[in-house]
N, C-alpha and C. Protein backbone atom coordinates (compact mmCIF):
# COMPACT_ATOMS: atom_id res chain seq x y z
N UNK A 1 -16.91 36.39 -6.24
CA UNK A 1 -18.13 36.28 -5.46
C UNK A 1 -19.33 36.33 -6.41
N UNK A 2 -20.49 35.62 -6.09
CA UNK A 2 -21.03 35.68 -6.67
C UNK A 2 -22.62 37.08 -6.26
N UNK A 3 -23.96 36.88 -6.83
CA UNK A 3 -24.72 37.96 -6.80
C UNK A 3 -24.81 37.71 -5.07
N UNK A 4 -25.00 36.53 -4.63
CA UNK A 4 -25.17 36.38 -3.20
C UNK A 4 -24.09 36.53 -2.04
N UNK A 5 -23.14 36.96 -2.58
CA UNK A 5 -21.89 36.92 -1.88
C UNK A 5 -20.65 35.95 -0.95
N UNK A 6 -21.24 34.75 -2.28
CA UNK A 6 -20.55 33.61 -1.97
C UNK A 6 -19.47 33.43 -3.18
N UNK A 7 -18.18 33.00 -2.41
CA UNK A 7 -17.12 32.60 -3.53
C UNK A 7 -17.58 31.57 -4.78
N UNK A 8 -16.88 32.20 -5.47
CA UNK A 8 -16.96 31.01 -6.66
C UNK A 8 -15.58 30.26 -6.59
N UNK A 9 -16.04 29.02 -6.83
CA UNK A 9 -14.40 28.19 -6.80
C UNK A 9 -14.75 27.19 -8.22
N UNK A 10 -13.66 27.12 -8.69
CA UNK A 10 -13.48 26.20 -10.36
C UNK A 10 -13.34 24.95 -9.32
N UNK A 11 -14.03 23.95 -9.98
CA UNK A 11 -13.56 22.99 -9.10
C UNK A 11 -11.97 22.16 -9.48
N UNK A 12 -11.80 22.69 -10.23
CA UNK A 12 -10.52 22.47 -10.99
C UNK A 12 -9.44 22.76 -9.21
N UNK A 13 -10.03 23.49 -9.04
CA UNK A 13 -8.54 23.99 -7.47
C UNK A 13 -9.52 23.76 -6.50
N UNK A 14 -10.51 23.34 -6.32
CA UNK A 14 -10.51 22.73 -4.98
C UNK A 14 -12.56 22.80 -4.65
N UNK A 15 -12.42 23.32 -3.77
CA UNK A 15 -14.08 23.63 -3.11
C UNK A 15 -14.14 24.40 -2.26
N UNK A 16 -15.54 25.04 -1.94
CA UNK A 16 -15.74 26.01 -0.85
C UNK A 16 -17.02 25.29 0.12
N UNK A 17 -17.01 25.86 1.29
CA UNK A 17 -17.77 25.27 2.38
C UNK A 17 -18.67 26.58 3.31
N UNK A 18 -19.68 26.46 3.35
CA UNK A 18 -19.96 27.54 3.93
C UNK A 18 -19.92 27.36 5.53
N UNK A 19 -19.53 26.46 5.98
CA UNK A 19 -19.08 26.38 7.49
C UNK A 19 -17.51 26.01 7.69
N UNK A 20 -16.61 26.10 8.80
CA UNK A 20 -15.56 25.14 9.24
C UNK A 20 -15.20 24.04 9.15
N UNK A 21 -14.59 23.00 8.76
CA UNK A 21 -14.28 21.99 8.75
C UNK A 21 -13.08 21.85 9.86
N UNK A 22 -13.38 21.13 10.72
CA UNK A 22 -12.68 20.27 11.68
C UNK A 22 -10.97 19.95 10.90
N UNK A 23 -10.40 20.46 11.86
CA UNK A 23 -8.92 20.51 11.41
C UNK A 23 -8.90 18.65 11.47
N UNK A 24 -9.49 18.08 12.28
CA UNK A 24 -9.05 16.20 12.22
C UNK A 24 -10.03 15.62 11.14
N UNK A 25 -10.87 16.66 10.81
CA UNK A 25 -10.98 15.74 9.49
C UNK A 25 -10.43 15.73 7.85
N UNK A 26 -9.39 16.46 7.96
CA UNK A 26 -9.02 17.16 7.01
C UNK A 26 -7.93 16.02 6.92
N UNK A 27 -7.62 14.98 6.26
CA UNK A 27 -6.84 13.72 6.36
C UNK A 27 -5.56 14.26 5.37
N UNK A 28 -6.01 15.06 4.33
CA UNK A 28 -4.20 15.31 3.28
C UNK A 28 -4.37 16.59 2.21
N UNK A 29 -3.55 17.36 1.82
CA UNK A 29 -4.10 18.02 0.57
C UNK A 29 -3.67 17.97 -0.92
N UNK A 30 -4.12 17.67 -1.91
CA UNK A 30 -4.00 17.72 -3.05
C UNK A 30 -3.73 18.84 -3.78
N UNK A 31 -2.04 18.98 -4.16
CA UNK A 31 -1.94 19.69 -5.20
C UNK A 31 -2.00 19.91 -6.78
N UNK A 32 -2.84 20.41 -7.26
CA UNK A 32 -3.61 19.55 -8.33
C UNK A 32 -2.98 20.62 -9.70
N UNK A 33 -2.28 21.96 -9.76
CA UNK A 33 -1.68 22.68 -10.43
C UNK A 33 -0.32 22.36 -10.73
N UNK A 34 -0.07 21.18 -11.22
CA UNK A 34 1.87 20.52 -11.69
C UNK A 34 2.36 21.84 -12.57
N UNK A 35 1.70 23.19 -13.08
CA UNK A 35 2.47 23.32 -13.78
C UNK A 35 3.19 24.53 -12.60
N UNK A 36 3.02 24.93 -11.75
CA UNK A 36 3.45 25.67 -10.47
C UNK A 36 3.36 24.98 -9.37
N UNK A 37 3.70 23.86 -8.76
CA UNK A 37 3.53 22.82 -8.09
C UNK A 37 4.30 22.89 -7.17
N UNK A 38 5.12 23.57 -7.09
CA UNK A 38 6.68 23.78 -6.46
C UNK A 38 6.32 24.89 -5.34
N UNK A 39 6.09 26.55 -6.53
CA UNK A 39 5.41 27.24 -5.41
C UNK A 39 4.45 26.41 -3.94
N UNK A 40 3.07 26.42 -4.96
CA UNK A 40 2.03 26.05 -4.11
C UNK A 40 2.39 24.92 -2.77
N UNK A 41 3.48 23.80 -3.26
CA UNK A 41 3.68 23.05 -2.36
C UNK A 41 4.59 24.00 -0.91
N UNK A 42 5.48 24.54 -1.32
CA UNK A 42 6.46 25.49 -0.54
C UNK A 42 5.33 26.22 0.42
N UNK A 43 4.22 27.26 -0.38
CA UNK A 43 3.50 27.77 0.05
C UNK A 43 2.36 27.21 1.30
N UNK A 44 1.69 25.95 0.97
CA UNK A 44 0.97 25.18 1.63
C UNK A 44 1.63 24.69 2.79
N UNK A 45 3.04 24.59 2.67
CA UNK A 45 3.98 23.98 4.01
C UNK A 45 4.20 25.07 5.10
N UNK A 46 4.54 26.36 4.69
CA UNK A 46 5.06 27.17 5.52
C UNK A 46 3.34 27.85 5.93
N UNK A 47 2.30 27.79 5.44
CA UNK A 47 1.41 28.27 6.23
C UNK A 47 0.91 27.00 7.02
N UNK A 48 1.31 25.36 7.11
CA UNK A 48 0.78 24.96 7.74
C UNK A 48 1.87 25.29 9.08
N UNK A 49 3.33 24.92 9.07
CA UNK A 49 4.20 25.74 10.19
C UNK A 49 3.87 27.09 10.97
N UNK A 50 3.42 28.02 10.04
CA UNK A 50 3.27 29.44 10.63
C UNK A 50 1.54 29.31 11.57
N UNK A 51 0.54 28.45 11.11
CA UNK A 51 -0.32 28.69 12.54
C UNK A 51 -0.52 27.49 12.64
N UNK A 52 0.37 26.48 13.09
CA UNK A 52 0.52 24.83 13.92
C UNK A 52 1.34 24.90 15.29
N UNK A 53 0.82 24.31 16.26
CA UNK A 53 1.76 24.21 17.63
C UNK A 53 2.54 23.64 16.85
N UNK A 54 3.91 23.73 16.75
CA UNK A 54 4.64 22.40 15.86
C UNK A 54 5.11 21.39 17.01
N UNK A 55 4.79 21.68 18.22
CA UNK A 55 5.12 20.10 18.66
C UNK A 55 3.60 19.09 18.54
N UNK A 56 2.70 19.64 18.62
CA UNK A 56 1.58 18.66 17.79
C UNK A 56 1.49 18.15 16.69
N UNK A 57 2.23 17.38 16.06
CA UNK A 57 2.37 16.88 14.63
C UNK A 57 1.59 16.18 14.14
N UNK A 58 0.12 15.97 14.91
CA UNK A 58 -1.06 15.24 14.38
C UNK A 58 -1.89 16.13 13.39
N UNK A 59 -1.33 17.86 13.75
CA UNK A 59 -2.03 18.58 13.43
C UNK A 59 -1.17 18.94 11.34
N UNK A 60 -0.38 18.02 11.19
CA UNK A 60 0.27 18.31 10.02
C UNK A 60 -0.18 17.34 9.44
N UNK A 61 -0.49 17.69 7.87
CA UNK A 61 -1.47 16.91 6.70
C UNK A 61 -0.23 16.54 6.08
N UNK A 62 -0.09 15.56 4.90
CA UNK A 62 0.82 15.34 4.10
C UNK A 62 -0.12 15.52 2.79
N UNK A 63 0.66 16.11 1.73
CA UNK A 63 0.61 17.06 0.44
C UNK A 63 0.83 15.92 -0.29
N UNK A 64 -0.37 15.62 -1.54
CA UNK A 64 0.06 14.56 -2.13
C UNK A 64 -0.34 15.09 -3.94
N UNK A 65 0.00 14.30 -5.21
CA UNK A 65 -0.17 15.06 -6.25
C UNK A 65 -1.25 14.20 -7.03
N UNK A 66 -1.90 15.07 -7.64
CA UNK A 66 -3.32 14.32 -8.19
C UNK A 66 -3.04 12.84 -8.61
N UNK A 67 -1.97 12.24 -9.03
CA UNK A 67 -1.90 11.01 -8.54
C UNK A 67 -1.77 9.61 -7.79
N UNK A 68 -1.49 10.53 -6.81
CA UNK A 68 -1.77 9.80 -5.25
C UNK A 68 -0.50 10.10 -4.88
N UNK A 69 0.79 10.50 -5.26
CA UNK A 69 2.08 10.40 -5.13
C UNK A 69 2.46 11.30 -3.89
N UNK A 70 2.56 10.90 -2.97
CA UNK A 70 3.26 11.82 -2.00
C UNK A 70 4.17 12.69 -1.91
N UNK A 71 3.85 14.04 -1.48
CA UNK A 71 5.02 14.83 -2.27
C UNK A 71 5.95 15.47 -0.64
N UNK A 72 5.17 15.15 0.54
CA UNK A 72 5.53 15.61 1.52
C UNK A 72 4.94 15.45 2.76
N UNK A 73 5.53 14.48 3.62
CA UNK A 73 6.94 15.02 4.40
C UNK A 73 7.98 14.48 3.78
N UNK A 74 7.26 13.55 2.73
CA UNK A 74 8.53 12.55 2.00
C UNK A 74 7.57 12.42 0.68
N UNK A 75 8.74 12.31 -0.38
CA UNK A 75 8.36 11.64 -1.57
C UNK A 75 8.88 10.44 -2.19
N UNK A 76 7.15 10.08 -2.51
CA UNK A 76 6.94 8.27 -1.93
C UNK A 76 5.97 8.36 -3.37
N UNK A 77 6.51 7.49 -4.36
CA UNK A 77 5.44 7.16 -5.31
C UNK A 77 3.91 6.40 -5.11
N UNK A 78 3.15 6.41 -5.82
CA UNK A 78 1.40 5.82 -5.21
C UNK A 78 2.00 4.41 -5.18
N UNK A 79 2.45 3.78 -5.91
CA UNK A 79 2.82 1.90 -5.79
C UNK A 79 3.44 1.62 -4.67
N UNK A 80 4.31 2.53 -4.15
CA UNK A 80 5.44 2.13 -2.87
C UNK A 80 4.68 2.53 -1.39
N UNK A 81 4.13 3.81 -1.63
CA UNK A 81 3.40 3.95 -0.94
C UNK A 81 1.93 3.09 -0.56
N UNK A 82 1.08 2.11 -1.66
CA UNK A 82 -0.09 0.90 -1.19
C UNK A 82 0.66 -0.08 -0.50
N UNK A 83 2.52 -0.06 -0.71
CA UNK A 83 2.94 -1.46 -0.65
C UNK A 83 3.29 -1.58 1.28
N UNK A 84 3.42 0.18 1.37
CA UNK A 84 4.10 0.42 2.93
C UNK A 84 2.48 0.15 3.55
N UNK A 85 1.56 0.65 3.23
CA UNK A 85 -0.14 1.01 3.72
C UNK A 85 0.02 -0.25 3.96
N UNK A 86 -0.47 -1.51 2.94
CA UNK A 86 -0.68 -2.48 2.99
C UNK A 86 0.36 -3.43 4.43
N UNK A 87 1.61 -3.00 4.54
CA UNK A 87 2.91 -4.30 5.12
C UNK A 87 2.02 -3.16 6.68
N UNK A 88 2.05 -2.08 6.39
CA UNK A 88 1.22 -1.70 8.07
C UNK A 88 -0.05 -2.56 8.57
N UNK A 89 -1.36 -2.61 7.66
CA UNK A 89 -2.41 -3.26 7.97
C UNK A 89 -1.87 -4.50 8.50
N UNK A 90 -0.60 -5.67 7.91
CA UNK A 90 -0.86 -6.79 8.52
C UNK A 90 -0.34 -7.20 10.10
């Protein structure tokens, strides 16, 4: 915290907001620490399960790695993954 009693965040792991952000705008999250990547991903999954209706599955983000690579609900490299984006748009 800082003298005003606001977090400090490295932007290295992410950002801070001084209001709520809308759970629908929150489109995916980036795990950006590969060298514990495993934890954090494990970790990020079971707290989105532990407070999600889980039959609302709009309300579940997919976890992707600072290179666009999808790491979950499936892992889907960034090339295979523009190629599925793209064969959807047409």
């Amino acid at each position: 915290m800082d003298d005003y009693g606001h977090p400090i965040v490295d932007a290295a792991y992410g950002f801070a907001t001084s209001e709520a952000i809308p759970t629908d705008c929150i489109k995916g999250v980036v795990v950006n620490d590969l060298e514990s990547m495993d934890h954090h991903l494990s970790s990020i999954i079971d707290s989105m399960f532990k407070s999600q209706d889980l039959s609302d599955k709009k309300q579940f983000v997919p976890i992707y790695d600072p290179d666009g690579n999808l790491l979950w609900p499936k892992k889907i490299q960034y090339a295979e993954l523009k190629q599925l984006i793209s064969k959807k748009k047409e």
